[in-house]
Protein backbone atom coordinates (compact mmCIF):
# COMPACT_ATOMS: atom_id res chain seq x y z
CA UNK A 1 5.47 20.61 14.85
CA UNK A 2 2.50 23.75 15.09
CA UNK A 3 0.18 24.16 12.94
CA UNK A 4 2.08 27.33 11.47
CA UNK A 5 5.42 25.28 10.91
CA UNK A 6 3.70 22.73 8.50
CA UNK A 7 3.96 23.75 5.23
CA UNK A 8 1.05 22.54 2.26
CA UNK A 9 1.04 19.88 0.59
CA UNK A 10 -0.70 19.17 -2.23
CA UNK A 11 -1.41 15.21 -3.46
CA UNK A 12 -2.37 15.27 -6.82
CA UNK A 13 -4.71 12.70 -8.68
CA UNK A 14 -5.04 12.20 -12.08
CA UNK A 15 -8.14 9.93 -12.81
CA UNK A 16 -10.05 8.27 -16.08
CA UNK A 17 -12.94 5.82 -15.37
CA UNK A 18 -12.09 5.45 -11.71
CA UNK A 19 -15.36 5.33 -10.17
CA UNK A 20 -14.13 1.85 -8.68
CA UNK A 21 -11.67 2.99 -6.69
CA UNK A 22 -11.18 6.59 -6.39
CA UNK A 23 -13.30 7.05 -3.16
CA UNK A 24 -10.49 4.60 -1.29
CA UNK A 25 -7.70 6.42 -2.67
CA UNK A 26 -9.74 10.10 -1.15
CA UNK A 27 -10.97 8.67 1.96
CA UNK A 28 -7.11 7.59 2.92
CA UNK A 29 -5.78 11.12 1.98
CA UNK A 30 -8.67 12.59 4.20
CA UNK A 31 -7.27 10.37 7.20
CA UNK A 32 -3.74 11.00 7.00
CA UNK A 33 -2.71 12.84 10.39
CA UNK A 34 -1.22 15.67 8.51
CA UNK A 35 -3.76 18.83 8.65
CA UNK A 36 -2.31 21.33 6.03
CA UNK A 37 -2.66 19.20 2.80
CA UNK A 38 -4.49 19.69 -0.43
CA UNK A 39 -5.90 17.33 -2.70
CA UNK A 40 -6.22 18.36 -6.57
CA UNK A 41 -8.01 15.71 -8.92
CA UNK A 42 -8.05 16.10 -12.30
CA UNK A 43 -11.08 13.96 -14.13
CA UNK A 44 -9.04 13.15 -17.54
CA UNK A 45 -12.34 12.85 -19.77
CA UNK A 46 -14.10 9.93 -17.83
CA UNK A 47 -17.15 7.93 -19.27
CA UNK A 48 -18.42 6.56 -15.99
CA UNK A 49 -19.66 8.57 -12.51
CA UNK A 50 -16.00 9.57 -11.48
CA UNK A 51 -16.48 13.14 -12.08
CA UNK A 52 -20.01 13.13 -9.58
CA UNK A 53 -18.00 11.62 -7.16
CA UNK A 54 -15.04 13.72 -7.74
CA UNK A 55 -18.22 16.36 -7.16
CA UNK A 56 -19.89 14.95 -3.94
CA UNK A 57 -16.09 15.20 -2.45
CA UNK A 58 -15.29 18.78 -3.21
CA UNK A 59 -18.60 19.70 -1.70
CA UNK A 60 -18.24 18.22 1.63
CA UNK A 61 -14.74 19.57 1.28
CA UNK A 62 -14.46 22.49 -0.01
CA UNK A 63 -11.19 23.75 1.71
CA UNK A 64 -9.13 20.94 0.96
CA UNK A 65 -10.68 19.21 -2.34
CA UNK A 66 -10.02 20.94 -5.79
CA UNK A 67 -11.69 19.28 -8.82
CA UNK A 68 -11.06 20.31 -12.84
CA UNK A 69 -12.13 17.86 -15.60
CA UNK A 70 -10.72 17.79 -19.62
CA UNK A 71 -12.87 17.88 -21.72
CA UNK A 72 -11.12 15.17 -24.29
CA UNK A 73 -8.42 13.00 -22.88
CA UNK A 74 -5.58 14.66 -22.87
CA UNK A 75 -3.32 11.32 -21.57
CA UNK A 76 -1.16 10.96 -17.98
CA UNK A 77 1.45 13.11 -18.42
CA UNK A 78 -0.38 15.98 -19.85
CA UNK A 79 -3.11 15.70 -17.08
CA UNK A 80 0.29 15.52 -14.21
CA UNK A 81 1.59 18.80 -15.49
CA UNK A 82 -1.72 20.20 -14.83
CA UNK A 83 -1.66 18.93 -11.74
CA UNK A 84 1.55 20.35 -10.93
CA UNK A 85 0.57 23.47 -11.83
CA UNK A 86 -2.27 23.86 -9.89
CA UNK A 87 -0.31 22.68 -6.81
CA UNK A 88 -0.29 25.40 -4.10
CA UNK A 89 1.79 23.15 -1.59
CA UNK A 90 5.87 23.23 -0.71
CA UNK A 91 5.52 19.61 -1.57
CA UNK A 92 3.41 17.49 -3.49
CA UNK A 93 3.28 14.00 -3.91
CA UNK A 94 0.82 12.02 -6.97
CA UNK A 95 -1.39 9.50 -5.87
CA UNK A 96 -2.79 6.73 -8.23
CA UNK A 97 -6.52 6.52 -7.73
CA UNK A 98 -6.24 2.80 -7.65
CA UNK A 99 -3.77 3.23 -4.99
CA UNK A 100 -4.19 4.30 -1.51
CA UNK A 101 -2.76 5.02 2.08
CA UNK A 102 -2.62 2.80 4.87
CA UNK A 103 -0.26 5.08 7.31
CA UNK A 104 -2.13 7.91 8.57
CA UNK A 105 0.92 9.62 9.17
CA UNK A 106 2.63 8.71 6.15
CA UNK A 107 2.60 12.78 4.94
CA UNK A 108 3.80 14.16 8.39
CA UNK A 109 6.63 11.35 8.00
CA UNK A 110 7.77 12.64 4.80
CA UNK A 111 7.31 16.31 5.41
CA UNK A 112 9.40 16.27 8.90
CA UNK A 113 11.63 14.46 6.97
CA UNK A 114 12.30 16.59 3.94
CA UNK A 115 12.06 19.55 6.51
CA UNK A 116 14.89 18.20 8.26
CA UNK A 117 16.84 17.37 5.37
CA UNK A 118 17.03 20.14 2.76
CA UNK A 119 19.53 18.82 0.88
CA UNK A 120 16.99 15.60 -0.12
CA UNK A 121 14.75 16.65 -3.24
CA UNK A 122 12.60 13.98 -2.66
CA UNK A 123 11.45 10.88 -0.42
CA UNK A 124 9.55 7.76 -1.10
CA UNK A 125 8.23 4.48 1.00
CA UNK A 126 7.99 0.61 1.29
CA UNK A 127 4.58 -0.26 0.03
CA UNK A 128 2.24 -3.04 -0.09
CA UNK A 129 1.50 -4.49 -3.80
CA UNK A 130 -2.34 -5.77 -4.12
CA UNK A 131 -3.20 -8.32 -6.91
CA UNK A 132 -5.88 -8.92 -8.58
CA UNK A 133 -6.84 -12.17 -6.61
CA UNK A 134 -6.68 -10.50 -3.52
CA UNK A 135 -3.19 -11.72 -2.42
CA UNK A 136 -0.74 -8.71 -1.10
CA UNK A 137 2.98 -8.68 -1.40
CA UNK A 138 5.79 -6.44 0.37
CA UNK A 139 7.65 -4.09 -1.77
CA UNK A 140 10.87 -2.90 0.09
CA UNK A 141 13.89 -1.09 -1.74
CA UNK A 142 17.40 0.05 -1.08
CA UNK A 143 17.07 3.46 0.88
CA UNK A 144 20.15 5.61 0.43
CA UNK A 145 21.12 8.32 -1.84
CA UNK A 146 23.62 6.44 -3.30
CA UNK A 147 22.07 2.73 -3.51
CA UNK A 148 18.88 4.19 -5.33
CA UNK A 149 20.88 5.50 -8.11
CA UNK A 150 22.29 2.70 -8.87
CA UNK A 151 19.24 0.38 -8.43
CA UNK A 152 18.04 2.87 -11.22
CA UNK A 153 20.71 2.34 -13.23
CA UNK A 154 21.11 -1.34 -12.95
CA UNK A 155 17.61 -1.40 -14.97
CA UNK A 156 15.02 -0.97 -12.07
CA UNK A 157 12.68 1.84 -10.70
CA UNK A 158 12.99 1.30 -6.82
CA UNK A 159 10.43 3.87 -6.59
CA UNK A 160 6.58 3.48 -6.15
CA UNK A 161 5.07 6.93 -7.27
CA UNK A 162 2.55 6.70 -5.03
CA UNK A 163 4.92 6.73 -1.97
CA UNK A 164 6.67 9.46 -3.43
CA UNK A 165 6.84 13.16 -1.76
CA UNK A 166 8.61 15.53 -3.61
CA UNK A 167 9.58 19.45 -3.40
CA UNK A 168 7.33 20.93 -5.71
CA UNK A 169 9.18 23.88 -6.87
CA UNK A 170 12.15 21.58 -7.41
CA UNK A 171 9.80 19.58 -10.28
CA UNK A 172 8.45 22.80 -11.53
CA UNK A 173 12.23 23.68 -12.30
CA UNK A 174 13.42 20.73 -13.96
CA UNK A 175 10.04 21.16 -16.33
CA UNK A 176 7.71 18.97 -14.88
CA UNK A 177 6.64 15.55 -16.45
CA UNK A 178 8.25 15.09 -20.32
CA UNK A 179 5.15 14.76 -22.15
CA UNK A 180 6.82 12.77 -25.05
CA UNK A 181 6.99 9.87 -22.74
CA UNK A 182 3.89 7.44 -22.46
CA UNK A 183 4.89 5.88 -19.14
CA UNK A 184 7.97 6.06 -17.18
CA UNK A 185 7.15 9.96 -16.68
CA UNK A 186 7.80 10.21 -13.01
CA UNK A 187 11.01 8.68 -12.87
CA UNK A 188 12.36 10.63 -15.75
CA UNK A 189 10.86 13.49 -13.43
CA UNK A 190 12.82 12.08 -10.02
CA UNK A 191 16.33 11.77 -11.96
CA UNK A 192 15.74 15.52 -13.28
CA UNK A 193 15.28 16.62 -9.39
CA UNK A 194 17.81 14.05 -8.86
CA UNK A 195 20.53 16.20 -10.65
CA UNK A 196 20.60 18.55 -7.91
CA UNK A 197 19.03 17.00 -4.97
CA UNK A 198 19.13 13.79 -3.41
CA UNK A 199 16.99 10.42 -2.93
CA UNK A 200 15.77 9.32 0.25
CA UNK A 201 13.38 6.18 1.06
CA UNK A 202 11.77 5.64 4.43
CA UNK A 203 11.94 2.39 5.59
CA UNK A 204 8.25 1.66 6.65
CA UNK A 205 5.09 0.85 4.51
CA UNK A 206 2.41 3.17 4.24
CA UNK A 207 0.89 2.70 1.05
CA UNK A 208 -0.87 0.09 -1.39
CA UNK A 209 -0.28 -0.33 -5.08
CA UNK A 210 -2.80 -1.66 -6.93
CA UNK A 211 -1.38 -4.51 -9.52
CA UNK A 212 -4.19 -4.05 -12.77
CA UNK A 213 -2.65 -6.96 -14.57
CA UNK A 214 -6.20 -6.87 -16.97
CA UNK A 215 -5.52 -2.62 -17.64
CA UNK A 216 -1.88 -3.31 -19.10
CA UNK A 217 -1.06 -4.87 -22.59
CA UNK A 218 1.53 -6.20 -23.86
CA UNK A 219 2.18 -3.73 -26.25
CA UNK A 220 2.11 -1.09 -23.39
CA UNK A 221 4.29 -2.89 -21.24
CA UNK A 222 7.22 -3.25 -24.56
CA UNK A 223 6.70 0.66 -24.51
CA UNK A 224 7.20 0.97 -20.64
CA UNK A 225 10.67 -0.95 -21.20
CA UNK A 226 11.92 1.29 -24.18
CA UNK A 227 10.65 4.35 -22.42
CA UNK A 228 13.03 2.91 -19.44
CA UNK A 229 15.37 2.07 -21.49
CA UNK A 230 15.22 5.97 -23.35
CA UNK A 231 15.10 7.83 -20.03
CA UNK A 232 18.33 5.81 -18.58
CA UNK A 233 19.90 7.23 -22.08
CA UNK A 234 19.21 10.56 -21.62
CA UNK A 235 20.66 10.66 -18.15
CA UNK A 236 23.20 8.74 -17.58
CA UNK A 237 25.69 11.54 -18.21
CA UNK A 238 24.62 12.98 -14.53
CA UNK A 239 25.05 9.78 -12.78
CA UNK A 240 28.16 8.68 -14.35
CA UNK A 241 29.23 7.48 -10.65
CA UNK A 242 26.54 4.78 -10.44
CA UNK A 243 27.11 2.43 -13.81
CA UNK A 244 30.19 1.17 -15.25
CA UNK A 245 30.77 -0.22 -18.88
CA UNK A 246 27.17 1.91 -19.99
CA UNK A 247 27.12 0.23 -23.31
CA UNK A 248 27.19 -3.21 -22.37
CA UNK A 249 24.81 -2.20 -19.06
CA UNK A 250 22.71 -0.84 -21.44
CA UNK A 251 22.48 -4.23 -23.25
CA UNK A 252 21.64 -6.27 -20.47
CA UNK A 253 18.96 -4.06 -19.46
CA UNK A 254 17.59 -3.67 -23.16
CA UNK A 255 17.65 -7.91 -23.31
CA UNK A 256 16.64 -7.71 -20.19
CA UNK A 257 13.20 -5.69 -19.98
CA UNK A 258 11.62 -6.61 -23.55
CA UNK A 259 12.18 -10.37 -22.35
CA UNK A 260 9.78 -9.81 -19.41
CA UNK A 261 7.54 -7.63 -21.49
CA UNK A 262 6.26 -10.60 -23.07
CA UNK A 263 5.51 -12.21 -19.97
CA UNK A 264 1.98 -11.91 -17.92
CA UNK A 265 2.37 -9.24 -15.63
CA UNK A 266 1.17 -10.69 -12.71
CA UNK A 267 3.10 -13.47 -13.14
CA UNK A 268 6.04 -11.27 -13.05
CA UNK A 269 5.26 -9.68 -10.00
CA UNK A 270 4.02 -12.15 -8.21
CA UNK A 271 7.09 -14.43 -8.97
CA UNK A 272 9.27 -11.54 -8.36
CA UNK A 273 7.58 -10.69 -4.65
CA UNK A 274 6.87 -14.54 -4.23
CA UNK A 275 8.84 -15.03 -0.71
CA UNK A 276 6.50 -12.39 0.51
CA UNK A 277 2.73 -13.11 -1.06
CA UNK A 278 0.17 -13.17 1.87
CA UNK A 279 -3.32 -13.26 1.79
CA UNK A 280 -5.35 -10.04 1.55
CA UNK A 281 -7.11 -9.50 5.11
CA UNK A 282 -3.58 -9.31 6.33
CA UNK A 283 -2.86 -5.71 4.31
């Protein structure tokens, strides 16, 4: 495609205390082969030198880098919305700032896909998980319209947000992230777009999810299931096609994801991704 054929896209990034990591996650957008991109970052009330390097960033790049800061924590999903409405690009995609790119042309990808396919509201990726102890594990998913729903609705997210690209006027007019939620906020978001659009995944990996087992309680990981378990409520009426026998699905998935809530995380995920663990300087 030229130049004047590529529509903006804005990646989003909502950061607290991410000094760490945050340059990876920036440096990765900056080499993705895709030239008419955005990047908006949001510094959510940090207490460490995120918002000077959020700083030194927008002033080497001033065209492409857009920086705001709260100035209390106003949580996630209240710092996402005003993200998304910032966002000046046809699509936009959020990016973890733990998490971070490893195909340069994962955004051309997306947006010759989505270009292709208007019908598609939004498309996502494989992606690599990385653990704590350095180990890295493949994350693949069902790909089709129809086999993502029902991966949703059999109890699991097959979507990585961080892979995600979605249309951005399409999440603007489903009302952006529910801010009632504490997690779980961008898939409620992808089954609102979902209602009139469709779900694609691209078969390839192009991105790495960082697995902070030490970040995540047990107490916030019980809330991540009910949240699941609240947004799959509220929903289900629109993908009636893709569960049968709700109530007792419904059960299974309740039993189901407070059960591993009690469990480490990253012994979850890394039994869970086990066939495919490898060691880090492979990723």
């Amino acid at each position: 495609m030229m130049m004047f054929n590529q529509p903006k896209v804005s990646l989003l990034i909502a950061t607290r205390n991410g000094e760490q990591y945050l340059s990876r996650a920036l440096e990765s957008v900056l080499a993705q082969t895709y030239p008419n991109k955005e990047i908006i970052i949001i510094d959510d009330a940090s207490q460490d030198r995120t918002y000077q390097i959020m700083q030194t960033y927008a002033q080497k790049y001033p065209s492409i880098i857009h920086i705001a800061r709260n100035a209390i924590n106003q949580s996630v999903t209240k710092t996402a919305n005003l993200l998304l409405e910032r966002a000046n690009g046809v699509y936009a995609g959020r990016l973890d700032d733990d998490d971070y790119y490893i195909d340069p042309q994962k955004i051309e990808k997306q947006v010759q896909f989505l270009e292709s396919h208007p019908e598609y509201g939004l498309v996502g990726t494989f992606c690599k998980l990385l653990f704590e102890d350095g180990q890295c594990a493949l994350k693949k998913t069902v790909w089709s319209d129809a086999a993502l729903r029902r991966k949703i609705y059999q109890g699991t997210n097959p979507f990585i947000n961080s892979t995600v690209l979605f249309r951005t006027q399409a999440a603007r007019d489903s009302g952006g992230f529910d801010t009632r939620l504490a997690t779980t906020q961008d898939l409620e978001l992808f089954l609102k777009i979902g209602k009139e659009r469709k779900f694609a995944v691209l078969p390839i990996v192009t991105t790495v999810y960082t697995v902070r087992t030490q970040t995540v309680s047990g107490k916030r990981r019980r809330r991540q299931a009910i949240d699941m378990i609240s947004v799959l409520r509220k929903h289900h009426k629109n993908y009636a096609n893709f569960y049968h026998v709700w109530s007792i699905r419904l059960t299974k998935i309740i039993v189901r994801q407070l059960a591993v809530s009690f469990l480490p995380r990253a012994f979850v995920m890394q039994w869970k991704y086990r066939k495919s663990l490898e060691k880090r300087n492979t990723a």
